[in-house]
N, C-alpha and C. Protein backbone atom coordinates (compact mmCIF):
# COMPACT_ATOMS: atom_id res chain seq x y z
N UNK A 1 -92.87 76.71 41.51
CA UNK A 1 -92.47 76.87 40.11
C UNK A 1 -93.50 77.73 39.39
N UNK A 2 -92.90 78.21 38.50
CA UNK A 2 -94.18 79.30 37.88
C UNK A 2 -94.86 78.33 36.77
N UNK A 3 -95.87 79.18 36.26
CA UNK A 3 -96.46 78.90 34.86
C UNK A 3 -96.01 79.23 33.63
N UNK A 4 -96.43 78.74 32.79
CA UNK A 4 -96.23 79.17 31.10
C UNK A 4 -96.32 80.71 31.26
N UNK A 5 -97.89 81.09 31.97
CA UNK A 5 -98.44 82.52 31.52
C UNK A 5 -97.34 83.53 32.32
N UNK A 6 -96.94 82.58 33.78
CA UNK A 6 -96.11 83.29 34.15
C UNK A 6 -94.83 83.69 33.99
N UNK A 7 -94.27 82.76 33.60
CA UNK A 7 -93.19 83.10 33.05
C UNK A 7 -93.00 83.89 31.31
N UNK A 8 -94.57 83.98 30.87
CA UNK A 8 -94.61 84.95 29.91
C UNK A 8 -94.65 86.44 30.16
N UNK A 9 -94.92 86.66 31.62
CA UNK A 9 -95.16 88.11 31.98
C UNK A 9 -94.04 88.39 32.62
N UNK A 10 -92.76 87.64 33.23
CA UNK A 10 -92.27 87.66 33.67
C UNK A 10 -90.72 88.17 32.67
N UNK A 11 -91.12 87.57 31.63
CA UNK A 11 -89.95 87.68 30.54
C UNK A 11 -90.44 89.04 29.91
N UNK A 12 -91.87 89.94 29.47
CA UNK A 12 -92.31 91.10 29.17
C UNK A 12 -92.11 91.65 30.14
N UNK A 13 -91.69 91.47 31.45
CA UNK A 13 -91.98 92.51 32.89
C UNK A 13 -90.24 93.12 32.33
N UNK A 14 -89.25 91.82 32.30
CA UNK A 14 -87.57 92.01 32.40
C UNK A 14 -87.53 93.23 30.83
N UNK A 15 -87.97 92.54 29.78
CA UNK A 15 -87.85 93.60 28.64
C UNK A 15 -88.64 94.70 28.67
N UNK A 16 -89.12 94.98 29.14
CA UNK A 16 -89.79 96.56 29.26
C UNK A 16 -89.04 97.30 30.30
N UNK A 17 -88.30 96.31 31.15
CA UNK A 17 -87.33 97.37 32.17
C UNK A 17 -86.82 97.91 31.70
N UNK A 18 -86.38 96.86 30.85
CA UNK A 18 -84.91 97.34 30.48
C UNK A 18 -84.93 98.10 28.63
N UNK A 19 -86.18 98.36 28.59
CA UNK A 19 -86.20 99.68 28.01
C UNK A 19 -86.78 101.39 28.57
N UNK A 20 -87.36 100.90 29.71
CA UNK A 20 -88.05 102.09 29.97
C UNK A 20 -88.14 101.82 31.63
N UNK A 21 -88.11 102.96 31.94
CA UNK A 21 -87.78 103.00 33.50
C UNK A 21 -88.65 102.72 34.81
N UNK A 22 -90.03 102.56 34.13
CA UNK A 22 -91.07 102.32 34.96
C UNK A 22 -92.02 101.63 33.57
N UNK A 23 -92.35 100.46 34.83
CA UNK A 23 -93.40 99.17 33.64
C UNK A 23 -94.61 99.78 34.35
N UNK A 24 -95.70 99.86 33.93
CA UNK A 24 -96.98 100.19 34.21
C UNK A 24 -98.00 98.83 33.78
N UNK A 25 -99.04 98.45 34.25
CA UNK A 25 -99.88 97.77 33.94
C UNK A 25 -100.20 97.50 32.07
N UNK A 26 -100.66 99.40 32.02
CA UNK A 26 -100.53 98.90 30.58
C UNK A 26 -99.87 99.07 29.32
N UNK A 27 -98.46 99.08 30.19
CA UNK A 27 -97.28 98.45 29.26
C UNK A 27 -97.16 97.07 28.84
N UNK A 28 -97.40 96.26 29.95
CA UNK A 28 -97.70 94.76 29.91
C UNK A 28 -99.07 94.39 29.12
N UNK A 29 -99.75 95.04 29.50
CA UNK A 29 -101.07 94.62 28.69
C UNK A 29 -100.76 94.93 26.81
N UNK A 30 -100.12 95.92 27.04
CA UNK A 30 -99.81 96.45 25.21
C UNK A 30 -99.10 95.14 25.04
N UNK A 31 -97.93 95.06 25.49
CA UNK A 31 -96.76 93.83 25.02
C UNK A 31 -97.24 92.35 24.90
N UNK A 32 -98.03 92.17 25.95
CA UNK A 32 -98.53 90.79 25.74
C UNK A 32 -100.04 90.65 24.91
N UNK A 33 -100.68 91.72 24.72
CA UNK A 33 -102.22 92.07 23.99
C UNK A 33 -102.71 91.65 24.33
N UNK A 34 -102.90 91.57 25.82
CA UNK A 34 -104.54 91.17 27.16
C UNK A 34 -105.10 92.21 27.69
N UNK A 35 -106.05 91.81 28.01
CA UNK A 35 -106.86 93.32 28.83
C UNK A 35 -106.19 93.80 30.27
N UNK A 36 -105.83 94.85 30.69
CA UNK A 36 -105.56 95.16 31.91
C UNK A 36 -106.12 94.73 33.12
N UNK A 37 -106.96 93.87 33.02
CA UNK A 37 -107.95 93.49 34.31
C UNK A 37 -106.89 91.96 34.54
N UNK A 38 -106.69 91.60 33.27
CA UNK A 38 -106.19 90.46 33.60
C UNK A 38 -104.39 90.52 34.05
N UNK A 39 -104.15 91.59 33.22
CA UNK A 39 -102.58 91.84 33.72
C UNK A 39 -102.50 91.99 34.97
N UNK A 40 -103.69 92.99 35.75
CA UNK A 40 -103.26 92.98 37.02
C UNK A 40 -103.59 91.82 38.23
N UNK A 41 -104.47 91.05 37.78
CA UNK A 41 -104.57 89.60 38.10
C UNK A 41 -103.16 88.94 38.51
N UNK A 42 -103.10 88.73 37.31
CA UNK A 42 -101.56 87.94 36.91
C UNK A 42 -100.38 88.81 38.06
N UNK A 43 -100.55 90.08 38.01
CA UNK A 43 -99.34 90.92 38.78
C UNK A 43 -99.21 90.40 39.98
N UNK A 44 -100.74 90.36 40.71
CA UNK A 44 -100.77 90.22 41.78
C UNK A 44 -100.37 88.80 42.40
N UNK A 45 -100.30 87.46 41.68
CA UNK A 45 -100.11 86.38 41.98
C UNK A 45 -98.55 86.51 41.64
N UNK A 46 -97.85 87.39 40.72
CA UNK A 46 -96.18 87.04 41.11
C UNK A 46 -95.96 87.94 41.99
N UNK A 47 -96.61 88.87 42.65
CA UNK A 47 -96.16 89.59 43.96
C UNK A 47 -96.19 88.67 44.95
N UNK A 48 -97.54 88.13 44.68
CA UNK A 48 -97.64 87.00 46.21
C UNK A 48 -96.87 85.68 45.99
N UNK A 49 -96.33 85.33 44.78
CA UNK A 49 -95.18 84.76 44.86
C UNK A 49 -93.68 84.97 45.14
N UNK A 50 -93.53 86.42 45.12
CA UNK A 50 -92.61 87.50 45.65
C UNK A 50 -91.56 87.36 44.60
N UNK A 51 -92.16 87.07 42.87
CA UNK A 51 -91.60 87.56 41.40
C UNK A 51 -91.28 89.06 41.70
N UNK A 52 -91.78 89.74 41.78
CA UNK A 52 -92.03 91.31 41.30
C UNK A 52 -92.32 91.91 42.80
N UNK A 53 -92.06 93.39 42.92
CA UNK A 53 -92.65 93.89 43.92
C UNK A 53 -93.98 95.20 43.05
N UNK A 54 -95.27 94.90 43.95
CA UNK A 54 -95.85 95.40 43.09
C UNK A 54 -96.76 95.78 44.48
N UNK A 55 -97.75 97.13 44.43
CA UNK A 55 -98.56 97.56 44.95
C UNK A 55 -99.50 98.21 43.96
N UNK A 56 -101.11 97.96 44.82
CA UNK A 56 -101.92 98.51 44.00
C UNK A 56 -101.95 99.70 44.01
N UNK A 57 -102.48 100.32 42.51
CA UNK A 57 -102.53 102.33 42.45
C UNK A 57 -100.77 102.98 42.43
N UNK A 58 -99.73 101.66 42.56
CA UNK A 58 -98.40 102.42 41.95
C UNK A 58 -98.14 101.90 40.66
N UNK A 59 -97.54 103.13 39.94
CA UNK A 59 -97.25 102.93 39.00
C UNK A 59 -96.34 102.08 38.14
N UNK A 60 -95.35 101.44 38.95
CA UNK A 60 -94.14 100.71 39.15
C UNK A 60 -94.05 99.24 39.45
N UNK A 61 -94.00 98.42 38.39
CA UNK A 61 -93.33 97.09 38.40
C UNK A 61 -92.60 96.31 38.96
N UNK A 62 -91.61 96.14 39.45
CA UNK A 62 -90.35 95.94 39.31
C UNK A 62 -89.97 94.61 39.53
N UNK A 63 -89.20 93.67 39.07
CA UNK A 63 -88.84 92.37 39.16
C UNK A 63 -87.97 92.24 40.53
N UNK A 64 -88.38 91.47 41.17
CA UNK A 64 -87.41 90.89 42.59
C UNK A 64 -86.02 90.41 41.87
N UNK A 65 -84.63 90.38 42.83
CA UNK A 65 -83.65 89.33 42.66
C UNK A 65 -84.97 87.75 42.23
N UNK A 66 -85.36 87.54 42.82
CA UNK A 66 -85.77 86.16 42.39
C UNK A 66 -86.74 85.89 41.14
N UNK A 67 -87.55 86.99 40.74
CA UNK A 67 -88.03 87.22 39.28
C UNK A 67 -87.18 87.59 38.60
N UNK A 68 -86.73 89.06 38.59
CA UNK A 68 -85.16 88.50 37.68
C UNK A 68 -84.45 87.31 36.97
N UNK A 69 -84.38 86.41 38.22
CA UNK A 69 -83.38 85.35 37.92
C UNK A 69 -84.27 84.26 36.77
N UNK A 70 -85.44 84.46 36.88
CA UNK A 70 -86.51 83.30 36.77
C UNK A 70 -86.78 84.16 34.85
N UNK A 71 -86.68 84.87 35.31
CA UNK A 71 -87.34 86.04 33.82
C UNK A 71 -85.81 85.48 32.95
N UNK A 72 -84.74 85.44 33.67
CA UNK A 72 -83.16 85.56 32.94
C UNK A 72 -82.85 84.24 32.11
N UNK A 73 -83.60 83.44 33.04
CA UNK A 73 -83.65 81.39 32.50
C UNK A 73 -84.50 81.60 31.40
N UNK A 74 -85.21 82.05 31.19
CA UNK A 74 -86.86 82.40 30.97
C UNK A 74 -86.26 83.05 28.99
N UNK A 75 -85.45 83.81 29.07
CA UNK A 75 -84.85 84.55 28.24
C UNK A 75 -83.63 83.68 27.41
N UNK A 76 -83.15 82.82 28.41
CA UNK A 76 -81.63 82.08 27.84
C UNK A 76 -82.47 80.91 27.43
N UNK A 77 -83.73 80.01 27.88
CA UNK A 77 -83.79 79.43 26.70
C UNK A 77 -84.47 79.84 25.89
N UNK A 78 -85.21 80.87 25.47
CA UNK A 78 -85.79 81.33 24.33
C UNK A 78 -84.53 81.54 23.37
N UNK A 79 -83.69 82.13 23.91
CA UNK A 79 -82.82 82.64 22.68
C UNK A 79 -81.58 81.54 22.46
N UNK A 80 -81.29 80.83 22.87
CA UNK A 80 -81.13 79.04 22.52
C UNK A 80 -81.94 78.31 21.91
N UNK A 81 -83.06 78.37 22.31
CA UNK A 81 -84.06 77.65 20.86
C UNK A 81 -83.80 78.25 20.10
N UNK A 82 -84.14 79.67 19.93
CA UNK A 82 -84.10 80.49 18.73
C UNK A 82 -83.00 80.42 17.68
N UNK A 83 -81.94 80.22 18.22
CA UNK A 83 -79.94 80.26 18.04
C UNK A 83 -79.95 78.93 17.10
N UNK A 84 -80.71 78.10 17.60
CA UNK A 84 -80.60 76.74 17.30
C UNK A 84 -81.51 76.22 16.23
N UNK A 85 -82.93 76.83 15.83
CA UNK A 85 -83.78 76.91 14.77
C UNK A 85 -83.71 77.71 13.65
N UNK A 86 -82.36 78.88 14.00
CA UNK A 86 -82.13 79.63 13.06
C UNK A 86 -80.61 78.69 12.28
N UNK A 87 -80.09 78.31 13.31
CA UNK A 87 -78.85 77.63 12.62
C UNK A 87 -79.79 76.40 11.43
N UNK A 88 -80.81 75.40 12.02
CA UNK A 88 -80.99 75.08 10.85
C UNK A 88 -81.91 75.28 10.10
N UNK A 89 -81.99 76.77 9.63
CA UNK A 89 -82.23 77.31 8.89
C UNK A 89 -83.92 77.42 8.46
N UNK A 90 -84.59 78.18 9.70
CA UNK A 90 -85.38 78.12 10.10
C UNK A 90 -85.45 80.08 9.89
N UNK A 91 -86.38 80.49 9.21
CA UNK A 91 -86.25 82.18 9.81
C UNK A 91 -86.20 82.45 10.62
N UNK A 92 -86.04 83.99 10.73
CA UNK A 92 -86.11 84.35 12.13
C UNK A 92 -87.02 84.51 12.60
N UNK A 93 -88.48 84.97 12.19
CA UNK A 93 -89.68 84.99 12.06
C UNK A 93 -90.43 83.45 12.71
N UNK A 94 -90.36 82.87 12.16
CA UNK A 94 -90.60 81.42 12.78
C UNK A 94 -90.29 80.92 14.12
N UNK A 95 -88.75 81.08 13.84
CA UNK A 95 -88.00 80.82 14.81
C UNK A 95 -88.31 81.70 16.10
N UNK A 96 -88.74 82.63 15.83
CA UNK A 96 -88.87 83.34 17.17
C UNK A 96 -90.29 82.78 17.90
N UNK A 97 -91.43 82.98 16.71
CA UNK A 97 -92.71 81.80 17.05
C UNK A 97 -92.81 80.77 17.50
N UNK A 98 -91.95 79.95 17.03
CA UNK A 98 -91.51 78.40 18.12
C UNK A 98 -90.83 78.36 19.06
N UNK A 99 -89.56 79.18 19.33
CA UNK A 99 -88.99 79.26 20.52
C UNK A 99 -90.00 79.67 21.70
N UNK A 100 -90.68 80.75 21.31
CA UNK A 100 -91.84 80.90 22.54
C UNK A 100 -92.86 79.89 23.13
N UNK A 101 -92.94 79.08 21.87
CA UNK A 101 -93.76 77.85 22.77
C UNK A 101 -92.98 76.79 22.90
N UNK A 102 -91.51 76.96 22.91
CA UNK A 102 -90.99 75.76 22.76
C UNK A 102 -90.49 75.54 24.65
N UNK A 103 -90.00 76.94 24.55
CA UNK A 103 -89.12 77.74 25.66
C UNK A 103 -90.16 77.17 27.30
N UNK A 104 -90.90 76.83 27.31
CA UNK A 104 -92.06 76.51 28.34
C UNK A 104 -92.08 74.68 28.97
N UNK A 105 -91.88 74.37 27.60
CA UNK A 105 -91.49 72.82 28.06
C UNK A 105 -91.02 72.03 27.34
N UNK A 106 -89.23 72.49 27.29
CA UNK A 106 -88.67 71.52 27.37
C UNK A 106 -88.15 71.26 28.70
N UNK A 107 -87.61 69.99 28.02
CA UNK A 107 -86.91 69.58 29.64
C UNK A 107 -85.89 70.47 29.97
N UNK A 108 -85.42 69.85 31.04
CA UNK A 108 -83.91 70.88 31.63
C UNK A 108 -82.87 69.88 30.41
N UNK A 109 -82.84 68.34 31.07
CA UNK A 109 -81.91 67.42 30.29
C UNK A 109 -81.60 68.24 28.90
N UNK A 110 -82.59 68.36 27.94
CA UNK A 110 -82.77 68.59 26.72
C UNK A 110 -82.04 69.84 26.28
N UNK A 111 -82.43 71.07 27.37
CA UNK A 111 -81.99 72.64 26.95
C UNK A 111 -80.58 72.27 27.52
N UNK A 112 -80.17 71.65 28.14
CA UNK A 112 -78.76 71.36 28.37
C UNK A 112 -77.81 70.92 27.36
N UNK A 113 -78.37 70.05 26.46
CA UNK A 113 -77.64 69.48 25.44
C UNK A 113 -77.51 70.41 23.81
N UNK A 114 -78.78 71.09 23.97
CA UNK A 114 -78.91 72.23 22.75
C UNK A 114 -77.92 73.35 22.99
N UNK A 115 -77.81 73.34 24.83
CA UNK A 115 -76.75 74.39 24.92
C UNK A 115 -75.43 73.98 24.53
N UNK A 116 -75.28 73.46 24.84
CA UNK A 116 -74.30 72.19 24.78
C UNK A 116 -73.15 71.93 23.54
N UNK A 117 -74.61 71.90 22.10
CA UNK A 117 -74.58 71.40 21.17
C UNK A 117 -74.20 73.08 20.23
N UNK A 118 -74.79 73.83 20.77
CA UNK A 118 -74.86 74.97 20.11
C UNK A 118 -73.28 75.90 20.39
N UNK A 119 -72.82 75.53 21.43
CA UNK A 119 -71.70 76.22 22.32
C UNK A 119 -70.59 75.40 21.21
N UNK A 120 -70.81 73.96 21.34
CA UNK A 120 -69.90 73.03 20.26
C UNK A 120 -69.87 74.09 19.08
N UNK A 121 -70.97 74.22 17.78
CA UNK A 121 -70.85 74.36 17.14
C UNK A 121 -70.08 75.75 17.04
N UNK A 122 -70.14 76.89 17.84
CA UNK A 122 -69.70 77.96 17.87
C UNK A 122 -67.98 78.10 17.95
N UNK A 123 -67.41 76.98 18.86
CA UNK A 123 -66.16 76.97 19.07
C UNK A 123 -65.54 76.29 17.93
N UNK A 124 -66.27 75.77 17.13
CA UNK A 124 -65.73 74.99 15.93
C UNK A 124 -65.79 75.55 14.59
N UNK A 125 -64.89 76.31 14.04
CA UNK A 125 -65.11 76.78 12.83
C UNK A 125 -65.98 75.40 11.36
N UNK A 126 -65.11 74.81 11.50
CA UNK A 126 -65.02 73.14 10.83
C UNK A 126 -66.46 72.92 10.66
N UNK A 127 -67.18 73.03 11.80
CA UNK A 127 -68.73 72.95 11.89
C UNK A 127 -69.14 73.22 10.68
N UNK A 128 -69.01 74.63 10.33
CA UNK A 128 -70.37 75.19 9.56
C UNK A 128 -70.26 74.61 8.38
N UNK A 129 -68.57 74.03 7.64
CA UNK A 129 -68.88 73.14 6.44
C UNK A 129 -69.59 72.12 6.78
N UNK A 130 -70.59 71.41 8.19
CA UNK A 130 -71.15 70.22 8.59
C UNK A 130 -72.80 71.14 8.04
N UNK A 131 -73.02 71.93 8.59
CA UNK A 131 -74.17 72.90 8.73
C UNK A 131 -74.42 73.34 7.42
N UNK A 132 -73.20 74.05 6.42
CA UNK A 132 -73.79 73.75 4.74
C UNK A 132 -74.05 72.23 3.89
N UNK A 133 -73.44 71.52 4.07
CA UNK A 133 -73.70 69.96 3.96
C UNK A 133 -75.09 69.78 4.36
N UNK A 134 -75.69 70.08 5.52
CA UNK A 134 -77.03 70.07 5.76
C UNK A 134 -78.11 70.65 5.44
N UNK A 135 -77.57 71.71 5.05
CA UNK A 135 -78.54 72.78 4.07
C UNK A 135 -79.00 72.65 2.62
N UNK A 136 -77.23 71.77 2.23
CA UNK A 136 -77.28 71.35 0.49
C UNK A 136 -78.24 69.67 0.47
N UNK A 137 -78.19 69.55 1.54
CA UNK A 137 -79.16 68.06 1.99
C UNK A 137 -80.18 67.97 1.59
N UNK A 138 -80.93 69.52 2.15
CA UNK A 138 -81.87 69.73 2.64
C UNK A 138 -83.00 70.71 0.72
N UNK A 139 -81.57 70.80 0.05
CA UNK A 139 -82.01 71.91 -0.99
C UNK A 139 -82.09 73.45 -0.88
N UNK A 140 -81.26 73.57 0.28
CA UNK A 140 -81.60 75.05 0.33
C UNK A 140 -79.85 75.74 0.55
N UNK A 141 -79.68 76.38 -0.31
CA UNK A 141 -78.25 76.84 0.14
C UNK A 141 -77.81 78.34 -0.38
């Protein structure tokens, strides 16, 4: 199983692909704001976990099928916390700040039921008069 840190480089490795065609060391180092000594540290332990395929002195990143998949979980609950702290009415700003440390440990049980809960509220128009009721609760509307 990976780490927090890893699955933080792992989720900057997937979004820098998929803006730009080659991740370099210090692309990752810019995105996450660590020193390059340590990015390539870190590289080298999800290569030898066989996350990423990576060689030293190339220029090129690239996420395995199995980092991929891990970077993709990695991504769906960030932006489910996020979905879910913004519904109650949480900025986006914030919300994006807590989902990142939230996104690391929760349980599985838990992100199951937020998915769950969040998927409910989406298929239900009816909801969101539940969701302003909670807002006028709350004083903020």
């Amino acid at each position: 199983m990976s780490t927090e840190a890893m699955e933080n480089y792992l989720e900057a490795i997937y979004l820098l692909a998929k803006r730009k065609q080659r991740v370099r060391i210090s692309d990752i180092s810019s995105a996450l704001k660590v020193k390059a000594p340590t990015v390539t540290e870190m590289v080298q332990k999800l290569a030898d976990r066989g996350l990423i395929a990576y060689k030293p002195y190339e220029r090129n990143i690239q996420l395995t099928v199995e980092g991929e998949t891990e970077a993709v979980k990695v991504m769906r609950r960030h932006n489910i916390l996020k979905g879910f702290l913004q519904l109650l009415g949480v900025s986006e700003e914030i919300a994006e700040e807590d989902a990142c440390k939230i996104e690391h440990h929760i349980h599985y049980e838990t992100m199951k039921r937020l998915s769950n809960f969040i998927e409910f509220i989406q298929k239900h128009p009816e909801s969101s008069k539940l969701l302003e009721s909670f807002r006028g609760f709350r004083g903020e509307k």
